[in-house]
PDB file of N, CA and C in Angstrom:
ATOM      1  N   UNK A   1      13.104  -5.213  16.109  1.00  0.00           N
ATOM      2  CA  UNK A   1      13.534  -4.327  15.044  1.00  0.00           C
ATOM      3  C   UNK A   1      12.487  -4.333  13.927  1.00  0.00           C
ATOM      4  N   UNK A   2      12.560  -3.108  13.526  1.00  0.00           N
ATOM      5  CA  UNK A   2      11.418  -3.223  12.411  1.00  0.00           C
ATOM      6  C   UNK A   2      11.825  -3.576  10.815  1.00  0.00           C
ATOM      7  N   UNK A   3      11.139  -4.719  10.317  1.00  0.00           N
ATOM      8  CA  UNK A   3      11.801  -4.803   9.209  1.00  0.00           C
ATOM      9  C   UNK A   3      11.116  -4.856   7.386  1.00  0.00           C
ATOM     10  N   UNK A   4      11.751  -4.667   6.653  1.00  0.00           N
ATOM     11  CA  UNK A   4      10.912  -4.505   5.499  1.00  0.00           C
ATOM     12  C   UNK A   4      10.828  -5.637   4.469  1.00  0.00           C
ATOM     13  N   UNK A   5       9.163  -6.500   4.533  1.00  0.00           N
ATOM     14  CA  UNK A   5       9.291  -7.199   3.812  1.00  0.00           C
ATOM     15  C   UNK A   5       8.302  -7.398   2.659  1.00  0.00           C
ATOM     16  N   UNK A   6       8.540  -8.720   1.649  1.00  0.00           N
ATOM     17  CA  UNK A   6       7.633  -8.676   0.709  1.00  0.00           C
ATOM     18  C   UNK A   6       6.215  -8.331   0.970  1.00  0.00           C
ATOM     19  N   UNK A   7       5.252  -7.279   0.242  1.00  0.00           N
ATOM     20  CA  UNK A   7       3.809  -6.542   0.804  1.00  0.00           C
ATOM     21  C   UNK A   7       2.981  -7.946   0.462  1.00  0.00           C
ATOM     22  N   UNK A   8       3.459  -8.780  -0.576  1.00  0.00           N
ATOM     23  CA  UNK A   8       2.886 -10.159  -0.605  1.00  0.00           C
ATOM     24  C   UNK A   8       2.930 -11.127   0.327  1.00  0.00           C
ATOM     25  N   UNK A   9       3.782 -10.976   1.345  1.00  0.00           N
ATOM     26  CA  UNK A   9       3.518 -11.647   2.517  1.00  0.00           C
ATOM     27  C   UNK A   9       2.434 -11.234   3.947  1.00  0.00           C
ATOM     28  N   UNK A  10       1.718 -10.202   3.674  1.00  0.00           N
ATOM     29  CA  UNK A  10       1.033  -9.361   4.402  1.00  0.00           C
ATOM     30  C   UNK A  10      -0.977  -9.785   4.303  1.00  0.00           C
ATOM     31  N   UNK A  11      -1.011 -10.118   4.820  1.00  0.00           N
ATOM     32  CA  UNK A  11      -2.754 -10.092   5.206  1.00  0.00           C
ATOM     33  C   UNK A  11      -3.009  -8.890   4.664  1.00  0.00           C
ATOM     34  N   UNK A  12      -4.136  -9.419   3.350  1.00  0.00           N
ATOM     35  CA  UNK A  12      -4.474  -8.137   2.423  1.00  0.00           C
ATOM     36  C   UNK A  12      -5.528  -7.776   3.685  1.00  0.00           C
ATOM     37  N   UNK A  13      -6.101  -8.113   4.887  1.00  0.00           N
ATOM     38  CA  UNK A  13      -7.088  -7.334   5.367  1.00  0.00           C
ATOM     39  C   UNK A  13      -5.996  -6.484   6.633  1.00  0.00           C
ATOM     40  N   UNK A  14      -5.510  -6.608   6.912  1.00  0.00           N
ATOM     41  CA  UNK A  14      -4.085  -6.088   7.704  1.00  0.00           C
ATOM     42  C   UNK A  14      -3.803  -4.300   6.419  1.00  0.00           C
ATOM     43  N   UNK A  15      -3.934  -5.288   4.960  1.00  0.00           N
ATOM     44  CA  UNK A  15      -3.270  -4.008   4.031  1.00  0.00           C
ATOM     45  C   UNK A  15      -4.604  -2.755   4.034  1.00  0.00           C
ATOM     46  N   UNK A  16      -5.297  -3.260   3.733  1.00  0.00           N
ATOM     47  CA  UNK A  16      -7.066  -2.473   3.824  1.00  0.00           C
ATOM     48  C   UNK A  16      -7.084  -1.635   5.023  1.00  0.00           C
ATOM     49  N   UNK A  17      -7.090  -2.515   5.996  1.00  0.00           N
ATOM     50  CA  UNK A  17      -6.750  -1.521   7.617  1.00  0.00           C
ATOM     51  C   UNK A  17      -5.782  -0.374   8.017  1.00  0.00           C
ATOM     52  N   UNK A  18      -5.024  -0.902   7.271  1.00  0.00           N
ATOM     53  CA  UNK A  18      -3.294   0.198   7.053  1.00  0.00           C
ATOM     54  C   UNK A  18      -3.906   1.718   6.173  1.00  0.00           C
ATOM     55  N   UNK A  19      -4.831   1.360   5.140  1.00  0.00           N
ATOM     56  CA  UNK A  19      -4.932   2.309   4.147  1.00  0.00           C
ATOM     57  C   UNK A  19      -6.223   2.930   4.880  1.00  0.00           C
ATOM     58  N   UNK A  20      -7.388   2.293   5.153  1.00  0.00           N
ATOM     59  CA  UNK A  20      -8.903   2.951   6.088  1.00  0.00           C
ATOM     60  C   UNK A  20      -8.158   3.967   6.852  1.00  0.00           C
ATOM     61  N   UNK A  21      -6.886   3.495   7.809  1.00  0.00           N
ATOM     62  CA  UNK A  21      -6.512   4.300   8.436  1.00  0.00           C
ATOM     63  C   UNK A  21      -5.709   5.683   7.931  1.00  0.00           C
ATOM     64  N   UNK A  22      -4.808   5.138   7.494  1.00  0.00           N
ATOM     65  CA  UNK A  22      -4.224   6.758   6.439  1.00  0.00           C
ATOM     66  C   UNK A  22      -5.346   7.624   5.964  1.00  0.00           C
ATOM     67  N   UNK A  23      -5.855   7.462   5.338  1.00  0.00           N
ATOM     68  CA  UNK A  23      -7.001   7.806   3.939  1.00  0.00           C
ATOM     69  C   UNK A  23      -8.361   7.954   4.579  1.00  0.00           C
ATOM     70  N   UNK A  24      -8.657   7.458   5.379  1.00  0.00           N
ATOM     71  CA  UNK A  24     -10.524   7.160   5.755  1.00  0.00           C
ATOM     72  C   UNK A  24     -10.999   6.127   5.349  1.00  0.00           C
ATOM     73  N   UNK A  25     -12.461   5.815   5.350  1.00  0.00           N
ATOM     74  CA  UNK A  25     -12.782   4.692   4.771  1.00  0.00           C
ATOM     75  C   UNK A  25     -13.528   5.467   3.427  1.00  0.00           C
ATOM     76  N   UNK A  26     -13.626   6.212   3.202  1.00  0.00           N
ATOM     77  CA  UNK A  26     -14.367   6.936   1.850  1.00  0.00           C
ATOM     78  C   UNK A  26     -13.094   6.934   0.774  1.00  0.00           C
ATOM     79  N   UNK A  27     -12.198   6.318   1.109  1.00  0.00           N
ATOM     80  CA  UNK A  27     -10.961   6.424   0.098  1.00  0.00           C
ATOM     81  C   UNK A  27     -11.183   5.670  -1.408  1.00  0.00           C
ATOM     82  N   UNK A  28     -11.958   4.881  -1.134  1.00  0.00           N
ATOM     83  CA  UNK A  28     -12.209   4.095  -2.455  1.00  0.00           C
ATOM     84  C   UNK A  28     -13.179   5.392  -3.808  1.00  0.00           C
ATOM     85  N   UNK A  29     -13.413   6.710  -2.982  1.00  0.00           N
ATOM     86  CA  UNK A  29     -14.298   7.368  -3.866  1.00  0.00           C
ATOM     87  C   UNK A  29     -12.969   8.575  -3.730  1.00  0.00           C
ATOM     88  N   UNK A  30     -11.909   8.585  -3.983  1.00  0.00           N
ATOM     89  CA  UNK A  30     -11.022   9.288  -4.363  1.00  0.00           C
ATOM     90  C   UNK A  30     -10.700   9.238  -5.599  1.00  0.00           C
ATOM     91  N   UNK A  31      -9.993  10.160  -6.430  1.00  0.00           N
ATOM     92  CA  UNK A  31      -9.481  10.418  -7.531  1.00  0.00           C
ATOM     93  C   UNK A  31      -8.393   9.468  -7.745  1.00  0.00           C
ATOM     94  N   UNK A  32      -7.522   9.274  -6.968  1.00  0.00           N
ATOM     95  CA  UNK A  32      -6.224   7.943  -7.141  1.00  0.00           C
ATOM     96  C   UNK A  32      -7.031   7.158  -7.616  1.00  0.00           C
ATOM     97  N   UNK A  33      -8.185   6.374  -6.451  1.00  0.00           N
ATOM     98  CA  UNK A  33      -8.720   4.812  -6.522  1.00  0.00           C
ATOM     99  C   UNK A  33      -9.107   5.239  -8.283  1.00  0.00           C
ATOM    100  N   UNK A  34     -10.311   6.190  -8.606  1.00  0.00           N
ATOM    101  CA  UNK A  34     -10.190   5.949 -10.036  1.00  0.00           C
ATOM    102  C   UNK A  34      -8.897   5.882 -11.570  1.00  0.00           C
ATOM    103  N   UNK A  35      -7.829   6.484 -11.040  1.00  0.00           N
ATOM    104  CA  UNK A  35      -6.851   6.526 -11.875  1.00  0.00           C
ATOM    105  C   UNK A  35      -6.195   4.846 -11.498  1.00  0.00           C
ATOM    106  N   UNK A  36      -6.314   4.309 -10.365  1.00  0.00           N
ATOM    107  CA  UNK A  36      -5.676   2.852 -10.746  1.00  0.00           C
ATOM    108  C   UNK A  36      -6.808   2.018 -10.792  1.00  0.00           C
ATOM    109  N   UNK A  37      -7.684   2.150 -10.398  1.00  0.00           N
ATOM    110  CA  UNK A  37      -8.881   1.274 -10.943  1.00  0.00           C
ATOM    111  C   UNK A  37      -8.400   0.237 -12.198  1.00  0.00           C
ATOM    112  N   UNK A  38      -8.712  -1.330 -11.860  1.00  0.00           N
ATOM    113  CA  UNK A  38      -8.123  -2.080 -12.809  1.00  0.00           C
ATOM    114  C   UNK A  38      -6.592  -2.211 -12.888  1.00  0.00           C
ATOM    115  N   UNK A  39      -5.705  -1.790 -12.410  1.00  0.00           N
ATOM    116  CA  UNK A  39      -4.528  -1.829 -12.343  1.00  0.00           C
ATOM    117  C   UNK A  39      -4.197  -2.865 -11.424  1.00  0.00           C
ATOM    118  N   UNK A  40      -2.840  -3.360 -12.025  1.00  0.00           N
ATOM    119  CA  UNK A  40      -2.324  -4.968 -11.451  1.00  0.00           C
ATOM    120  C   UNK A  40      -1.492  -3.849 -10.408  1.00  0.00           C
ATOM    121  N   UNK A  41      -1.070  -4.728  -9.061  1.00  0.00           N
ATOM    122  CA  UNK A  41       0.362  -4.229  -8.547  1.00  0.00           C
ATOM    123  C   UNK A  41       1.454  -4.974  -8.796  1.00  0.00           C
ATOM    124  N   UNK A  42       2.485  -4.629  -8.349  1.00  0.00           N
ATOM    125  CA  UNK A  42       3.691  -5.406  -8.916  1.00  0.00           C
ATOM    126  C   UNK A  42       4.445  -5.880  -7.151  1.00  0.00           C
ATOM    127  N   UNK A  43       4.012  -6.867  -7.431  1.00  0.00           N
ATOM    128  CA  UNK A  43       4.551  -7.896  -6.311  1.00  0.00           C
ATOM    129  C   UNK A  43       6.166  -7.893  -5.902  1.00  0.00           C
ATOM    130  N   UNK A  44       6.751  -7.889  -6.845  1.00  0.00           N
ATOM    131  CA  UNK A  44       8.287  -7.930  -6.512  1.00  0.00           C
ATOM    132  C   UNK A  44       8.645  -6.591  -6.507  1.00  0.00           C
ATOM    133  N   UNK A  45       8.296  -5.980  -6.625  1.00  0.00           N
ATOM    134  CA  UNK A  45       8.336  -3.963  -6.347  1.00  0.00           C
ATOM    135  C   UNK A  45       7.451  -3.655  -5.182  1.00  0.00           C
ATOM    136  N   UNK A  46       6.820  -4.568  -4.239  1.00  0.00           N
ATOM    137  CA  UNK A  46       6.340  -3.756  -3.469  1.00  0.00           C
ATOM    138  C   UNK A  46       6.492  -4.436  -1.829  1.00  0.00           C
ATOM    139  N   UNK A  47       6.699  -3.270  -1.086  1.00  0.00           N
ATOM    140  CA  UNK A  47       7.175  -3.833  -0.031  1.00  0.00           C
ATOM    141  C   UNK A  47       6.058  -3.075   1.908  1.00  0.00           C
ATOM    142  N   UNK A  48       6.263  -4.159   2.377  1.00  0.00           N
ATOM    143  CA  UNK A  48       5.682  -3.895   3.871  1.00  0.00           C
ATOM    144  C   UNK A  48       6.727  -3.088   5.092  1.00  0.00           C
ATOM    145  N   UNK A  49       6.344  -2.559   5.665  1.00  0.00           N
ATOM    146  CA  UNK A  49       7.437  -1.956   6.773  1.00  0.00           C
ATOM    147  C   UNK A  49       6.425  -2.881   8.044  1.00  0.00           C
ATOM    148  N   UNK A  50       7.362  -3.623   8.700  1.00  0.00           N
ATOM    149  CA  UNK A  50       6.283  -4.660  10.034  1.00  0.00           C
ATOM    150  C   UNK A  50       7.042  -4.616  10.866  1.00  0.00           C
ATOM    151  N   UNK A  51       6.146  -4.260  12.350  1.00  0.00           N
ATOM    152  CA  UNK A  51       7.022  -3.617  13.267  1.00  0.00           C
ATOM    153  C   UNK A  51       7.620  -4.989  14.234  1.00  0.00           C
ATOM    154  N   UNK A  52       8.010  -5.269  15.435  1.00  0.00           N
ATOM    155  CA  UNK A  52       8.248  -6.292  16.068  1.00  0.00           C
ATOM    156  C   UNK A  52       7.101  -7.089  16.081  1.00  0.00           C
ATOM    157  N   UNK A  53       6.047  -6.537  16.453  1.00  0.00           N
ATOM    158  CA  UNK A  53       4.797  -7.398  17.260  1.00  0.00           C
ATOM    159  C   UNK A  53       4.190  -7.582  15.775  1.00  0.00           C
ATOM    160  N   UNK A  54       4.945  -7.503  14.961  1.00  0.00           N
ATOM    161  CA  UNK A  54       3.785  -8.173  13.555  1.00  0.00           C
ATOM    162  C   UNK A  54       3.246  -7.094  12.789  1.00  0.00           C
ATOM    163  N   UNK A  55       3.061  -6.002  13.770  1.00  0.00           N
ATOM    164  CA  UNK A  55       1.648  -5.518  13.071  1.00  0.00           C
ATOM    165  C   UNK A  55       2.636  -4.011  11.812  1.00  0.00           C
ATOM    166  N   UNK A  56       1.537  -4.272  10.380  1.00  0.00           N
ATOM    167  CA  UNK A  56       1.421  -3.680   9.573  1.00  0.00           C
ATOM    168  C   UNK A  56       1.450  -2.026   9.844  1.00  0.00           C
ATOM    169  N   UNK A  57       2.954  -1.599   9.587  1.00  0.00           N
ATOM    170  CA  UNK A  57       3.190   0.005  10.134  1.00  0.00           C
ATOM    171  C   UNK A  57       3.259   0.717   9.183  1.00  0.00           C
ATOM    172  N   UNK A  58       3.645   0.105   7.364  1.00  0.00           N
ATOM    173  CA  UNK A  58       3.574   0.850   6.425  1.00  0.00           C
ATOM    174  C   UNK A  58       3.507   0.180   5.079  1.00  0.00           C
ATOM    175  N   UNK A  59       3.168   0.797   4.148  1.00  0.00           N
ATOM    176  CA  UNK A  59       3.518  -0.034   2.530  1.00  0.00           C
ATOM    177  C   UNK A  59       4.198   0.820   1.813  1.00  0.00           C
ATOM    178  N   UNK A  60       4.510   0.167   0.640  1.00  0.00           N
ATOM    179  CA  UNK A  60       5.284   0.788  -0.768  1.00  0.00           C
ATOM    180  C   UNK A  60       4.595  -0.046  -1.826  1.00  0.00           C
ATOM    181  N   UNK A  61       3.347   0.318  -2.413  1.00  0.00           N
ATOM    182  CA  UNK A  61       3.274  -0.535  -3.206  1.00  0.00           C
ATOM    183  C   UNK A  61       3.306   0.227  -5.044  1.00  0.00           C
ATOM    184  N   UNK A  62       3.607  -0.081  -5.992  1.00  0.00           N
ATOM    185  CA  UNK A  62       3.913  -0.166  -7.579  1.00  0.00           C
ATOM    186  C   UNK A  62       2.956  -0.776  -7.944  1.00  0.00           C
ATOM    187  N   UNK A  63       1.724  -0.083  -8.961  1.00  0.00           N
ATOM    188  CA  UNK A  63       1.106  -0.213  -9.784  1.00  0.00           C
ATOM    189  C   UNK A  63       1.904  -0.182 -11.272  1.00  0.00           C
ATOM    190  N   UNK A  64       1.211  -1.083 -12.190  1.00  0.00           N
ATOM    191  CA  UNK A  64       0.947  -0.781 -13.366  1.00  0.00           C
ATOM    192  C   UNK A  64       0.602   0.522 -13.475  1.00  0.00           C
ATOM    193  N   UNK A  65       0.300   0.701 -14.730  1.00  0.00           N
ATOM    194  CA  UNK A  65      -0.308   2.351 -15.350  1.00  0.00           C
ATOM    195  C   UNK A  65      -0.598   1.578 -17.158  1.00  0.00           C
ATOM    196  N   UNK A  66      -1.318   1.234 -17.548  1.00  0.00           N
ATOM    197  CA  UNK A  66      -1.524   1.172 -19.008  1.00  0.00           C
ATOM    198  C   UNK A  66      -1.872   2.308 -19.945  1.00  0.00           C
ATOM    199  N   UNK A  67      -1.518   2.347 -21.155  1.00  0.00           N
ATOM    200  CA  UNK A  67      -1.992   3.562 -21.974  1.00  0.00           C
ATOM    201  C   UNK A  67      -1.078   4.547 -21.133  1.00  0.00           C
ATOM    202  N   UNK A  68      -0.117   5.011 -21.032  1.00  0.00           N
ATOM    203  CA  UNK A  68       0.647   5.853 -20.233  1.00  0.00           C
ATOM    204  C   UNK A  68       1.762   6.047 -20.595  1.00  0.00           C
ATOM    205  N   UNK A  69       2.466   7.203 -20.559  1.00  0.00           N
ATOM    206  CA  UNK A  69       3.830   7.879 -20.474  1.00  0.00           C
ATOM    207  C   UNK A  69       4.479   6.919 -19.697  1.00  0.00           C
ATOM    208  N   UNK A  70       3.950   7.066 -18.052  1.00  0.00           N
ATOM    209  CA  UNK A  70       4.228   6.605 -17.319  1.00  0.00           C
ATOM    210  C   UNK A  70       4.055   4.445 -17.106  1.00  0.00           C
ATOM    211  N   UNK A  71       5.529   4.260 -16.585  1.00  0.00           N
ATOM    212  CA  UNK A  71       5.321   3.091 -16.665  1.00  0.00           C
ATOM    213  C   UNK A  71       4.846   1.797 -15.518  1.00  0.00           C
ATOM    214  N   UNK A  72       4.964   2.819 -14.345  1.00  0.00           N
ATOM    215  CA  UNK A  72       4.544   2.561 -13.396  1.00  0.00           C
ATOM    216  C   UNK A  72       4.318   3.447 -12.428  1.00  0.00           C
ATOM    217  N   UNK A  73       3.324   3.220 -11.159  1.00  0.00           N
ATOM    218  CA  UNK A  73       2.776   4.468  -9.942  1.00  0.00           C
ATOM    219  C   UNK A  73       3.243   3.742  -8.816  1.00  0.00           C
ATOM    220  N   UNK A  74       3.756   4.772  -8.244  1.00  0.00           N
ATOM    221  CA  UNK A  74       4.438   4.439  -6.739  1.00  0.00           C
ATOM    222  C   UNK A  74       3.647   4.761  -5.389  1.00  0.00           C
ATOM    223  N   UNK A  75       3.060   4.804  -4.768  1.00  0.00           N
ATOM    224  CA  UNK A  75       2.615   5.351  -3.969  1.00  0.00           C
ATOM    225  C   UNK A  75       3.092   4.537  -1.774  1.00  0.00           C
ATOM    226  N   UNK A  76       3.254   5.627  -1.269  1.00  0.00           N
ATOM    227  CA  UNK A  76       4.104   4.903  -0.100  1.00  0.00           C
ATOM    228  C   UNK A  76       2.837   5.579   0.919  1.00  0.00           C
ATOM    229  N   UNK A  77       2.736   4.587   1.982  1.00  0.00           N
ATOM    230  CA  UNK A  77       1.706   4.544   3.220  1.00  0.00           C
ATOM    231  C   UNK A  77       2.451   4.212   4.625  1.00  0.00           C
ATOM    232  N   UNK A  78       2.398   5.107   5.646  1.00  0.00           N
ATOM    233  CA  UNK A  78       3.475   4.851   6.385  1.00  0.00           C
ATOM    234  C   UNK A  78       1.834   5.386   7.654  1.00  0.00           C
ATOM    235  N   UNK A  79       1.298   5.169   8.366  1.00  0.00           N
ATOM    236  CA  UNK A  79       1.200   5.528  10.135  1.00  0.00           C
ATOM    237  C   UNK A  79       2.117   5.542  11.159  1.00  0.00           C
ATOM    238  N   UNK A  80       1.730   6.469  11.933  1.00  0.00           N
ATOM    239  CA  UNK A  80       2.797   6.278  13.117  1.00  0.00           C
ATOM    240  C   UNK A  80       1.895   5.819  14.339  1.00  0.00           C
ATOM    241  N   UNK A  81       2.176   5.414  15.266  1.00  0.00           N
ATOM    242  CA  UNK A  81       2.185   4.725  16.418  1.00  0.00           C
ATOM    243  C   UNK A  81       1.471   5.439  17.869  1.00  0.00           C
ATOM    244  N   UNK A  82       0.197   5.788  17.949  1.00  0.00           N
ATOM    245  CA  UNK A  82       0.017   6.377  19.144  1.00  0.00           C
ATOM    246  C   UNK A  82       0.239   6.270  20.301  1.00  0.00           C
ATOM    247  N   UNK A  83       1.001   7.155  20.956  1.00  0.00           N
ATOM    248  CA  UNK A  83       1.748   6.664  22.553  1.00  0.00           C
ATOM    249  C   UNK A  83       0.534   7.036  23.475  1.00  0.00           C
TER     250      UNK A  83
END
């Protein structure tokens, strides 16, 4: 069963691989990466979707936002599974 847990329990190179894949690897020269640039995430707001065999199928992770309206950024990363 697939289940959803703390994204702090997750191999940040597992998390990197999850996102190369969504995004590309040129993602770090996107407009997001500069708007959170320097931004903390929030650990207890953010969560992993991990399928049976372990492996890293999605995130939810919550940024900070400083100087902002906004008090925090949500952003969700999900792949699906090639048969």
């Amino acid at each position: 069963m697939t289940a959803i847990l703390p994204l702090a329990s997750q191999d940040s190179a597992a998390i990197e691989a999850l996102l190369d894949t969504a995004f590309g690897p040129g993602r770090h020269r996107r407009t997001a990466y500069a708007i959170r640039d320097g931004m903390r995430w929030l650990p207890d707001l953010s969560y992993a979707l991990v399928e049976d065999d372990g492996r890293l199928a999605g995130l939810d992770r919550k940024s900070t936002r400083l100087n902002s309206s906004h008090r925090c950024i949500s952003y969700a990363v999900f792949c699906l599974k090639k048969k």
